[in-house]
Protein backbone atom coordinates (compact mmCIF):
# COMPACT_ATOMS: atom_id res chain seq x y z
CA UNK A 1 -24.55 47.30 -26.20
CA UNK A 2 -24.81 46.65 -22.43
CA UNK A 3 -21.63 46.69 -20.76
CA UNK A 4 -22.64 43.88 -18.81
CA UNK A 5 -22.94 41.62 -21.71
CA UNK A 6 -19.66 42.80 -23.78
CA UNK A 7 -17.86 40.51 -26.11
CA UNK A 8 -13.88 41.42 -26.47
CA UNK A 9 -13.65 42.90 -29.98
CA UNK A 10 -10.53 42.60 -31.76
CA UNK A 11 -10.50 42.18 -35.05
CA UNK A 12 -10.62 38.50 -36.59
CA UNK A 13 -7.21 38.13 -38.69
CA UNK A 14 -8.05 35.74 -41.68
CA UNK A 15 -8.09 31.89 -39.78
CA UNK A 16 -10.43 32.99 -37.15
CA UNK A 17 -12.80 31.20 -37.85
CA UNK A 18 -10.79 28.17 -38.51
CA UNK A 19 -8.49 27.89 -35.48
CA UNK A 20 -5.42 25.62 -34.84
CA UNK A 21 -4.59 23.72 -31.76
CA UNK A 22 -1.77 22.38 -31.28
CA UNK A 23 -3.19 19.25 -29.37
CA UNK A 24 -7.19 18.03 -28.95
CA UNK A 25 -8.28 15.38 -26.77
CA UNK A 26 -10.77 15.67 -23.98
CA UNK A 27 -9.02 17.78 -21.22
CA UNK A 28 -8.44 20.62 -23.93
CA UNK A 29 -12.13 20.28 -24.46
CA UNK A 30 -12.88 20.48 -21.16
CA UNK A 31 -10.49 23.59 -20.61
CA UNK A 32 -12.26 25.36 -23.67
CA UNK A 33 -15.80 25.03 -22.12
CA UNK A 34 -14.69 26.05 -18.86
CA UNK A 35 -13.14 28.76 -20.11
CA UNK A 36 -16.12 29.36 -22.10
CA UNK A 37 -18.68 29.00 -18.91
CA UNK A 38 -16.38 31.64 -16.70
CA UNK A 39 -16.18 34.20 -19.03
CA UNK A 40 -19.47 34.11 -19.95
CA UNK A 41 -20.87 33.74 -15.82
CA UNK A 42 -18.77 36.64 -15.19
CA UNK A 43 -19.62 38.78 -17.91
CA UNK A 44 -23.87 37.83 -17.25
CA UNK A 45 -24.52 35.66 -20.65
CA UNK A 46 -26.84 33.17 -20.86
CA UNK A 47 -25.11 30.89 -23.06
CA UNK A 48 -25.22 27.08 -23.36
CA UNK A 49 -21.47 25.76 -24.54
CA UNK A 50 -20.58 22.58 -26.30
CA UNK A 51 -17.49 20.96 -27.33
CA UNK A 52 -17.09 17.75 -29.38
CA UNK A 53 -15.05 15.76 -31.32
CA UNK A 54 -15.90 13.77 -34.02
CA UNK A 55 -16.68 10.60 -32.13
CA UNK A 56 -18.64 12.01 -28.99
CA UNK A 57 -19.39 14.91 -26.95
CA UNK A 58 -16.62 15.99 -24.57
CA UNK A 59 -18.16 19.24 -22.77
CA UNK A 60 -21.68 20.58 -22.15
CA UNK A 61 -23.28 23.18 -19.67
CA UNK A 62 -25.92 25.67 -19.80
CA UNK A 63 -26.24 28.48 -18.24
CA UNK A 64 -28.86 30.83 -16.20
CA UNK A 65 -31.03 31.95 -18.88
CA UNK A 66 -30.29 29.90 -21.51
CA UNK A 67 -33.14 28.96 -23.88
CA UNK A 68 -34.34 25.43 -23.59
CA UNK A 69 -33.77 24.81 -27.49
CA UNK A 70 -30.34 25.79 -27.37
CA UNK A 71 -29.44 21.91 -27.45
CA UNK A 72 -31.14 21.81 -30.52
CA UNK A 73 -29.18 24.77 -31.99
CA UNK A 74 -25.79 23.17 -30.97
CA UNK A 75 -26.61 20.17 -32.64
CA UNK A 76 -27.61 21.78 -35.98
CA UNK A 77 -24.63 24.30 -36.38
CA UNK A 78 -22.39 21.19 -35.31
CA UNK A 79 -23.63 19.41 -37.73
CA UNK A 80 -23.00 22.64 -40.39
CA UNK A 81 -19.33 23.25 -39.52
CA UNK A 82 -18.89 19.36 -40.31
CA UNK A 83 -20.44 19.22 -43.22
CA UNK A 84 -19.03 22.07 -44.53
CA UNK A 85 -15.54 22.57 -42.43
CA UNK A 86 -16.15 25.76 -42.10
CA UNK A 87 -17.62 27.90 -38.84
CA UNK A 88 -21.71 28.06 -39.19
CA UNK A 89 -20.90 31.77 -39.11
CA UNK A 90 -18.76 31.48 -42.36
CA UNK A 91 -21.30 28.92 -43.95
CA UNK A 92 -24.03 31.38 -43.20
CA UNK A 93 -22.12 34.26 -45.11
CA UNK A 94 -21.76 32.39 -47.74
CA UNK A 95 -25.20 31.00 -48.74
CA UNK A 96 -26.18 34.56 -47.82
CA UNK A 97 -24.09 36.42 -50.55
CA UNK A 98 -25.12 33.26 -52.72
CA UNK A 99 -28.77 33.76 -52.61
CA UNK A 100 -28.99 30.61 -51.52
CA UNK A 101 -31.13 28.82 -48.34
CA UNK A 102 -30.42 25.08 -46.83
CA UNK A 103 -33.46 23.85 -48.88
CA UNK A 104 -32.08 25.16 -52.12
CA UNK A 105 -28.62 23.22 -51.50
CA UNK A 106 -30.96 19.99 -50.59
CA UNK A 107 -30.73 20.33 -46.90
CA UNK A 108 -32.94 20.34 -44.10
CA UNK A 109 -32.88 23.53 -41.57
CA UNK A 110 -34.02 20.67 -38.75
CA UNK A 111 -30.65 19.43 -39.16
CA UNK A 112 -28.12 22.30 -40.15
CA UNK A 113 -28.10 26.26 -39.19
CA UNK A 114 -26.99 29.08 -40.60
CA UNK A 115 -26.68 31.44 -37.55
CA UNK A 116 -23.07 31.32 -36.15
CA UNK A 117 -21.39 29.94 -32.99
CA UNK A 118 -20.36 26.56 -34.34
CA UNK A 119 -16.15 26.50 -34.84
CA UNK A 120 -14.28 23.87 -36.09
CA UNK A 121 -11.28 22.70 -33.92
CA UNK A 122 -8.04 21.59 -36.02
CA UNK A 123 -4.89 20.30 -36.03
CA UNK A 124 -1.61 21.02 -37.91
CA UNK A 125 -1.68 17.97 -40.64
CA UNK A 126 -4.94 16.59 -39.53
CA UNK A 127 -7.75 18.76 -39.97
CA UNK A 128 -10.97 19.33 -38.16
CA UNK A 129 -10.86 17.53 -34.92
CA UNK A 130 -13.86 18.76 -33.28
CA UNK A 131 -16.36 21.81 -32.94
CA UNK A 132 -16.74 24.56 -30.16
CA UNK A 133 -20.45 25.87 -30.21
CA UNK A 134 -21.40 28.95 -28.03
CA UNK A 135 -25.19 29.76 -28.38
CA UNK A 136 -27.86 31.97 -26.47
CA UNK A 137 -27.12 35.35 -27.78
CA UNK A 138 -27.34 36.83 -31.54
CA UNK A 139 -25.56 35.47 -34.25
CA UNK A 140 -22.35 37.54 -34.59
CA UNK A 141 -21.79 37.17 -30.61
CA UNK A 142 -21.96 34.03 -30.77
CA UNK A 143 -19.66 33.90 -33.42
CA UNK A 144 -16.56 36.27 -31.69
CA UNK A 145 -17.71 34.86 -28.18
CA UNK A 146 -16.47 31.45 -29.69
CA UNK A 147 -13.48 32.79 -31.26
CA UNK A 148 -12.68 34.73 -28.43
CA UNK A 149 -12.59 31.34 -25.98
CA UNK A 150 -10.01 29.59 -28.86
CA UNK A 151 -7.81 32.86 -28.89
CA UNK A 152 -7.58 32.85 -24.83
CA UNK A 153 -6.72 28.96 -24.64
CA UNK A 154 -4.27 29.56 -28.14
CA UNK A 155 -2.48 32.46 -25.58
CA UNK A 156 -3.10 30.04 -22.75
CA UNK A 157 -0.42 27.28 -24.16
CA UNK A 158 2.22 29.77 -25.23
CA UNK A 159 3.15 32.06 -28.38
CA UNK A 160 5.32 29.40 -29.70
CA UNK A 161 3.15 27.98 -31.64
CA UNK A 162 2.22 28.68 -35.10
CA UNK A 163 -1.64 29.43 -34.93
CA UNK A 164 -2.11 29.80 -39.32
């Protein structure tokens, strides 16, 4: 892999794909796709960003070299990891080791994907809140890249609170 295009690997402990907040409203949304736009502008990736909640989007920007249907893709793994409450990463392992495809679970692949990048937001006691999407690369980087942004804002607000 190209230096210039790295993705910080550490290993995902078992909720990484499900992270925690401790708060969500529409700065925190707007922190996590900065962050998301400034690691990704200094590290060369051409990567469109999305955060939402459940009501509304909160944060969008693409990129240099982003692929005009990246909208598109955002909206369909969004509409996975709320379906399911799970990333689109996850989702996608699963009906992978199940043999099965969207049309076989009675679903439409215009409006849900497979292909990760799509992480749902919760809170302690309440649940999913919202989604982080990260799309323009493969699968699996999109995947940590999103993962990565929700561990930096989770170190961000402090080790005091209980991420799991």
């Amino acid at each position: 892999m190209d230096a210039s295009i790295s993705i910080e690997s550490r290993p995902f402990e078992a909720c990484a794909s499900t992270p925690t907040l401790p708060d969500f409203n529409e700065s925190i949304a707007r922190r996590l796709g900065e962050m998301a736009a400034n690691i990704a502008v200094r590290r060369g990736l051409p990567i469109a960003v999305s955060v939402v909640s459940q009501r509304s989007p909160l944060f969008y920007c693409t990129l240099d070299g982003n692929r005009t249907e990246d909208s598109e893709s955002i909206r369909r793994k969004q509409n996975t990891v709320f379906r399911f409450r799970k990333s689109s990463h996850d989702v996608g392992r699963m009906f992978a080791q199940a043999g099965w495809s969207l049309e076989s679970q009675g679903l439409s692949a215009r409006d849900y994907a497979l292909d990760g990048g799509s992480v749902p937001l919760s809170l302690v006691d309440t649940g999913i809140v919202g989604v982080m999407t990260v799309t323009g690369l493969d699968c699996a980087r999109n995947h940590e890249l999103a993962v990565e942004i929700v561990r930096c804002y989770l170190d961000e607000v402090g080790p005091d609170f209980a991420r799991d």
